[in-house]
Protein backbone atom coordinates (compact mmCIF):
# COMPACT_ATOMS: atom_id res chain seq x y z
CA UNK A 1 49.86 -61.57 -57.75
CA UNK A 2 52.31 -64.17 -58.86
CA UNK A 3 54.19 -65.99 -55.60
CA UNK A 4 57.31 -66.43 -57.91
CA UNK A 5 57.49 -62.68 -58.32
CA UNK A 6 57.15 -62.15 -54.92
CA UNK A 7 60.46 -64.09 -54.28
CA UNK A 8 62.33 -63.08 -57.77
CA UNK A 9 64.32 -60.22 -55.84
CA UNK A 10 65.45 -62.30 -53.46
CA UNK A 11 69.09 -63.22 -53.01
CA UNK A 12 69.75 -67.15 -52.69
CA UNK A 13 71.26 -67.11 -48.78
CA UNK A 14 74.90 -68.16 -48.94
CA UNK A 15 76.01 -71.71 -48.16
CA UNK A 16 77.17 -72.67 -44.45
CA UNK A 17 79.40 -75.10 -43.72
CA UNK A 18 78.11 -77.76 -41.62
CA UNK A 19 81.32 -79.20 -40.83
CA UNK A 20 84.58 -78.30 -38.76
CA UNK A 21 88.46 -79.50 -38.25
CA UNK A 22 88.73 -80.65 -34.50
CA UNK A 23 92.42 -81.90 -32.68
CA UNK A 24 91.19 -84.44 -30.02
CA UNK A 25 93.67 -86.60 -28.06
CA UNK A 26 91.62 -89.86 -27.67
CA UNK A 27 93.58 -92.54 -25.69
CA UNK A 28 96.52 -90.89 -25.87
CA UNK A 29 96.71 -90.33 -29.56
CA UNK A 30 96.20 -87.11 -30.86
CA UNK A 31 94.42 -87.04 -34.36
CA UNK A 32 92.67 -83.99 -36.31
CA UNK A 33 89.42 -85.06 -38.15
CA UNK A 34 86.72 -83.00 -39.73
CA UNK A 35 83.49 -83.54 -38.40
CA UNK A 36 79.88 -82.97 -38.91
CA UNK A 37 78.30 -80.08 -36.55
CA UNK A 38 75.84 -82.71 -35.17
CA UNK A 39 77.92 -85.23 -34.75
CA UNK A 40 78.49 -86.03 -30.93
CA UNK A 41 81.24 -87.73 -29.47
CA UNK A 42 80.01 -91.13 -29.00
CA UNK A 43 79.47 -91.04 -32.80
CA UNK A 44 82.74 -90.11 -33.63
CA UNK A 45 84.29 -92.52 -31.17
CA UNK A 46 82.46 -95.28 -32.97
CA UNK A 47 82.49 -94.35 -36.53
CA UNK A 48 85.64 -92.20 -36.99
CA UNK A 49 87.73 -93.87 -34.69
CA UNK A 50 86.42 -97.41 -34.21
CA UNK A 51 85.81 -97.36 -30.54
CA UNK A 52 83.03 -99.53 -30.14
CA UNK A 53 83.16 -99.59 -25.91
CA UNK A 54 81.08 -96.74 -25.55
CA UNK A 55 77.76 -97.74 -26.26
CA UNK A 56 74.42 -95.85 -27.92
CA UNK A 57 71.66 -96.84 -25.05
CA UNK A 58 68.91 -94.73 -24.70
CA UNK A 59 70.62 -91.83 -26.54
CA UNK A 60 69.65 -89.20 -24.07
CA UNK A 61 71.91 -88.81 -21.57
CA UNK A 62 69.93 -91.56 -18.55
CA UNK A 63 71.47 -95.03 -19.00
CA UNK A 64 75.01 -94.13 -19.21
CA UNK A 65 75.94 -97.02 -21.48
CA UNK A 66 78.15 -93.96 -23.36
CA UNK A 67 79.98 -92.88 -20.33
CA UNK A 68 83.47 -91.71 -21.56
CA UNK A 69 86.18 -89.43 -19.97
CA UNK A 70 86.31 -85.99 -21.47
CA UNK A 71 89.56 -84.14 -19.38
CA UNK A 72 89.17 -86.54 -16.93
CA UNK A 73 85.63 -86.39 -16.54
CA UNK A 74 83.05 -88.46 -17.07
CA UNK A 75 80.39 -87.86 -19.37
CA UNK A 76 77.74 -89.09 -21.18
CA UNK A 77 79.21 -89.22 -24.67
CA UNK A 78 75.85 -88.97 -26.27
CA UNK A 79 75.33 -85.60 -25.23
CA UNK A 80 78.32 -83.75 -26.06
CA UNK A 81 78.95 -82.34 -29.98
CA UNK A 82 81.99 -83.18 -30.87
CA UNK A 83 82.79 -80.00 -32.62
CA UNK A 84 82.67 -78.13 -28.52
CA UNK A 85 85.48 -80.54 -27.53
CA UNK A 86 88.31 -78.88 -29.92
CA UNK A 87 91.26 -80.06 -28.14
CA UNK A 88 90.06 -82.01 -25.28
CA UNK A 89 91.74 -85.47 -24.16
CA UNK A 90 89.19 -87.86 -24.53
CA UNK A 91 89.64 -91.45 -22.69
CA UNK A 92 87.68 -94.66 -23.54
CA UNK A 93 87.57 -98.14 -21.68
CA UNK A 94 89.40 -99.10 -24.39
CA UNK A 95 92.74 -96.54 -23.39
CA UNK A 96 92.22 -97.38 -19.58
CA UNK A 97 94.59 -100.39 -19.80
CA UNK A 98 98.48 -99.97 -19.36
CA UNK A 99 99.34 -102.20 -22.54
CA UNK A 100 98.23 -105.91 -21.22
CA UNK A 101 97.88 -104.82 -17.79
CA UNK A 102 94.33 -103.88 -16.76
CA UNK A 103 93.00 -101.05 -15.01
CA UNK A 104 92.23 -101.29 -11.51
CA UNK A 105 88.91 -100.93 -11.68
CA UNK A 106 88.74 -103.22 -15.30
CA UNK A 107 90.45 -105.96 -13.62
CA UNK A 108 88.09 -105.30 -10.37
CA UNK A 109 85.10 -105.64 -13.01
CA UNK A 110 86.65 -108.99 -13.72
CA UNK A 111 87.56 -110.55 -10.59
CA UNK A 112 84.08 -109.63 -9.06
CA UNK A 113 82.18 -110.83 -11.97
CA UNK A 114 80.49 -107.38 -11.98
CA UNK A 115 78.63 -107.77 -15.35
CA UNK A 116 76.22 -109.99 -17.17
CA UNK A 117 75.51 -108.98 -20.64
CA UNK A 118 78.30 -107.17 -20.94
CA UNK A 119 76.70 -103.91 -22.69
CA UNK A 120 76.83 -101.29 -19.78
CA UNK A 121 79.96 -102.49 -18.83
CA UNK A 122 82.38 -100.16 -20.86
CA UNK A 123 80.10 -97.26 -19.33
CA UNK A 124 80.01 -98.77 -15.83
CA UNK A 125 83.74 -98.96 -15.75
CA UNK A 126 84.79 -95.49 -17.21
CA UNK A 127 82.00 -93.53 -14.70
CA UNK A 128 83.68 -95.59 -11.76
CA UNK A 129 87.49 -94.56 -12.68
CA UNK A 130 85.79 -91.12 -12.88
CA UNK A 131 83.87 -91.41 -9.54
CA UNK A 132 86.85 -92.13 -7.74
CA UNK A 133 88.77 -89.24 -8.86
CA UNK A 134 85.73 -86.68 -8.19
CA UNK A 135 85.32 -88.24 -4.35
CA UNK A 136 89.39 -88.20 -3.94
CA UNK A 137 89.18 -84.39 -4.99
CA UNK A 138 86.75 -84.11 -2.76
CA UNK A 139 83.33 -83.26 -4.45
CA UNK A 140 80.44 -84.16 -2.60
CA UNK A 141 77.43 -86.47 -3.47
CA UNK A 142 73.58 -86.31 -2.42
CA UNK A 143 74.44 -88.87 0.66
CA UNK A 144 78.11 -87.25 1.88
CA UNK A 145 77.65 -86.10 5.45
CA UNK A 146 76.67 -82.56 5.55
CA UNK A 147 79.34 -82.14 7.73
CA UNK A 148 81.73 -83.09 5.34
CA UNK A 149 85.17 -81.00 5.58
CA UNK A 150 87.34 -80.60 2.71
CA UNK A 151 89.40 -83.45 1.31
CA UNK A 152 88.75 -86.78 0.09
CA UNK A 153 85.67 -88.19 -0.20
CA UNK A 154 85.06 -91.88 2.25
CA UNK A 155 83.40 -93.85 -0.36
CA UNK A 156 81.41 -96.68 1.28
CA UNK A 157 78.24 -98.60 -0.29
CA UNK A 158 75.89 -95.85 -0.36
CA UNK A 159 78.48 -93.46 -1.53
CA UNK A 160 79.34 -95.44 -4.52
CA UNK A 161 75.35 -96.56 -4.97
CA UNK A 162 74.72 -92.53 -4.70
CA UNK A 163 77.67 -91.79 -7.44
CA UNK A 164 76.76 -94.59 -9.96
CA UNK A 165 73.26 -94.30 -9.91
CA UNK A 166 73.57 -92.41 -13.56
CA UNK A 167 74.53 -96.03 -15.41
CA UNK A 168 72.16 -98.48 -15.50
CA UNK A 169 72.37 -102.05 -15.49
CA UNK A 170 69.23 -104.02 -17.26
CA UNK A 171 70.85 -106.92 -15.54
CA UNK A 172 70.99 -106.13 -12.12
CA UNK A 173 74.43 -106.41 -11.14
CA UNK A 174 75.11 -103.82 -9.27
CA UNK A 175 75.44 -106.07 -5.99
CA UNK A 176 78.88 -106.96 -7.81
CA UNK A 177 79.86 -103.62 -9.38
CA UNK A 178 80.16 -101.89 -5.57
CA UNK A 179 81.97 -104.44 -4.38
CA UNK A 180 84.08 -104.58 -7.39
CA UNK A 181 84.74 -100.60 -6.84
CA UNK A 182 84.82 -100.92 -3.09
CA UNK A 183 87.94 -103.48 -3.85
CA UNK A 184 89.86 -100.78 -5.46
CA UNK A 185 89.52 -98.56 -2.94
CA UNK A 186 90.52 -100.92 -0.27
C-alpha cells in the first residue's frame, strides 16, 4: 500500500498561534507587547525591554542571578512565561531607585561593598528587598523559631543566611551581603 495514500484524506491541522498580547507594568511603566508563548520573563526583560540587571545564570531556577519582583514578589525570572503574567507589575533593580536616590538596600549593597564581580548582584539585591517584605508580613523561614507568633519576622544572621540561600554568589561575598541587609533593617 502506498504511505501517501494512507495520509491523502487527511485534513492539514489548522495553524496555532504561538504568540499573545500581554499589558505588564514593568518599573512603573505600563506597556502592551506581543510575545512568544515560550518566552519567559527574564527574556522579555532583556530583549523587549532592555533590562539587562536580571541576569541568565544557570537558567533553571538555582542561582538566582534572574531574581525579579513579580507583584511584589520575588522570583526567579527564568522560570516564569511571560504570557501567565498578563497584567502583573513587574519590578527590576533597575526601577528600585527613587530617581538618583538609591534604594535602601542598593545603597546598603554599596556602602558594605557586598559584591565582587558584580553579576549576582542585580539578583542579590531584588530577592533581599523581597525578603524583607515576606519576614515583615510575617512568613516564616526553615530557621524561625517554631514558636513563632504572628507578626513580623526578627531577621538576624541566620534568618537572612536561611532567606537568601536561593542566590548564589561564585564570589563569596555573602559575609558582606548580610551585613549589608542587616544595615537596613537596623
Amino acid at each position: 500500500m502506498d504511505s501517501l495514500a494512507l495520509g491523502a484524506d487527511l485534513e492539514p491541522e489548522p495553524v496555532v498561534d504561538e504568540h499573545s498580547t500581554v499589558t505588564l507594568f514593568v518599573n512603573g511603566e505600563e506597556t502592551t507587547l506581543t510575545v512568544d508563548h515560550r518566552a519567559t520573563v527574564l527574556e522579555t526583560l532583556r530583549e523587549g525591554f532592555g533590562l539587562t540587571g536580571a541576569k541568565k545564570g544557570c537558567d533553571h531556577g538555582q542561582c538566582g542571578a534572574c531574581t525579579v519582583l513579580v507583584d511584589g514578589r520575588r522570583v526567579n525570572s527564568c522560570l516564569l512565561l511571560t504570557v501567565t503574567r498578563d497584567g502583573a507589575t513587574i519590578t527590576t533593580v533597575e526601577g528600585l531607585a527613587d530617581g538618583e536616590s538609591l534604594h535602601p538596600v542598593q545603597q546598603a549593597f554599596v556602602e558594605r561593598d557586598a559584591l565582587q564581580c558584580g553579576f549576582c548582584t542585580p539578583g542579590q539585591i531584588c530577592s533581599a528587598v523581597g525578603m524583607l517584605r515576606e519576614a515583615a508580613d510575617g512568613h516564616p523561614s526553615h530557621v524561625t523559631e517554631p514558636d513563632h507568633a504572628t507578626g513580623p519576622v526578627a531577621l538576624d544572621a541566620d534568618e537572612i543566611r536561611e532567606r537568601m540561600s536561593g542566590n548564589l554568589c561564585r564570589c563569596g561575598a555573602y559575609p558582606r551581603i548580610v551585613e549589608a541587609i542587616e544595615d537596613v533593617i537596623e
